[in-house]
Protein backbone atom coordinates (compact mmCIF):
# COMPACT_ATOMS: atom_id res chain seq x y z
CA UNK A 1 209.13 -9.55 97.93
CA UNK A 2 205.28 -8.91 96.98
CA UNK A 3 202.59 -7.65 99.30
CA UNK A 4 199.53 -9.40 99.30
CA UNK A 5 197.82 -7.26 96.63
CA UNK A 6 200.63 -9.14 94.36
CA UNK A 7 202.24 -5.74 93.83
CA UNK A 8 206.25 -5.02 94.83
CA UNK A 9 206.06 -4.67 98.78
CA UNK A 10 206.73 -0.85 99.04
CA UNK A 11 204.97 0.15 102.19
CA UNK A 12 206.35 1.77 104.61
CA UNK A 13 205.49 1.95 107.87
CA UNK A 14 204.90 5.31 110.05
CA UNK A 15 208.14 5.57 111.51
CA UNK A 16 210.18 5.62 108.40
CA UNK A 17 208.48 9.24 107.41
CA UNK A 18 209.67 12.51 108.88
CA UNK A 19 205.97 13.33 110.20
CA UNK A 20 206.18 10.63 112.76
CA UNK A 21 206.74 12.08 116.34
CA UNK A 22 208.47 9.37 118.44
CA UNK A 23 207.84 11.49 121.29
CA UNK A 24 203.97 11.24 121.04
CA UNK A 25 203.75 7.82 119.09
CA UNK A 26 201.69 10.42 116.45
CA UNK A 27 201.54 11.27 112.99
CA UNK A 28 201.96 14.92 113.04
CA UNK A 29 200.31 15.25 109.29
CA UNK A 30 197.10 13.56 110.14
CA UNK A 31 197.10 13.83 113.87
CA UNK A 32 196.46 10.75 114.61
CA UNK A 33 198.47 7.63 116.24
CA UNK A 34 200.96 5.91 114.54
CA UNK A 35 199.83 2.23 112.88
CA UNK A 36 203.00 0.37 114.77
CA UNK A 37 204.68 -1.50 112.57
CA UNK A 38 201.92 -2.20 110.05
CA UNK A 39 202.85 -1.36 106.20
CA UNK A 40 201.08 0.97 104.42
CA UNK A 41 200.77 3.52 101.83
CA UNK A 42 200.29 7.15 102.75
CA UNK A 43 200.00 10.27 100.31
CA UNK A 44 201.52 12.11 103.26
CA UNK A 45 204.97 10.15 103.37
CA UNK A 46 207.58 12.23 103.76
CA UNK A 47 211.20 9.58 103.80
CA UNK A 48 213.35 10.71 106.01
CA UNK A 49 216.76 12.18 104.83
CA UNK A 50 218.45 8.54 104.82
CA UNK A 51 216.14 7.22 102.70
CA UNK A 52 217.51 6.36 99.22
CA UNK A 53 214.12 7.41 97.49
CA UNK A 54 213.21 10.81 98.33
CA UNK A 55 210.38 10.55 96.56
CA UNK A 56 207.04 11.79 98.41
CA UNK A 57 204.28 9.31 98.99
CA UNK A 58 202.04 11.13 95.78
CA UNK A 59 204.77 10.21 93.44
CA UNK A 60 205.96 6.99 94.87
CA UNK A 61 201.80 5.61 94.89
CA UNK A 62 200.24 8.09 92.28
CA UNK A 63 197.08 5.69 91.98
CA UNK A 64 196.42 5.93 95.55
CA UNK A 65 194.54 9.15 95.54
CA UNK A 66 192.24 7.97 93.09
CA UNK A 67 191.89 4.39 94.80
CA UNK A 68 191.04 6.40 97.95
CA UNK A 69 188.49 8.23 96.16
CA UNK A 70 186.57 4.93 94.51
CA UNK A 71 186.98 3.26 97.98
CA UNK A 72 184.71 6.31 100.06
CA UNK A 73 182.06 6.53 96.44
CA UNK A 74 181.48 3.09 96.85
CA UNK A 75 181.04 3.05 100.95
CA UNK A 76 179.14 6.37 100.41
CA UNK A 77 176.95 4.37 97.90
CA UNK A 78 176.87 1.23 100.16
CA UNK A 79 175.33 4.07 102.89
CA UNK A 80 172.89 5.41 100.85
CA UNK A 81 171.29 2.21 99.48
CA UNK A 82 170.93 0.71 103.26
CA UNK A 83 168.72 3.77 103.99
């Protein structure tokens, strides 16, 4: 299966990672709420111990601290030149 960005579909969604709190419906990395059951890509995945790949989310996406970075110079850019 593909994702829509036409790469392999290997999202994951919050409550496949071992920061997930099911008793607070939170992310205990980030702190935030959990995304439901929308796929994603997080540099703070932790699988849980079932998980055939134990790999972290900075191995399994190693671009996506870089693409994170392009994404806020180019809104930070997109800021400045409305001003």
């Amino acid at each position: 299966m593909k994702a829509t960005d036409g790469l392999p579909e290997d999202r994951v969604t919050c409550r496949e990672c071992r920061h997930y709190d099911a008793g607070s419906y939170r992310c205990n990395r980030y702190r935030v709420p959990e995304l439901g059951d929308l796929p994603r890509r997080c540099l703070g995945f932790v699988p849980l111990p079932q998980d055939i790949d134990q790999r972290p989310g900075s191995e399994r996406w190693p671009t996506l601290k870089q693409d994170i970075a392009d994404i806020r110079a180019i809104e930070a850019a997109a800021r400045e030149s409305g001003k």
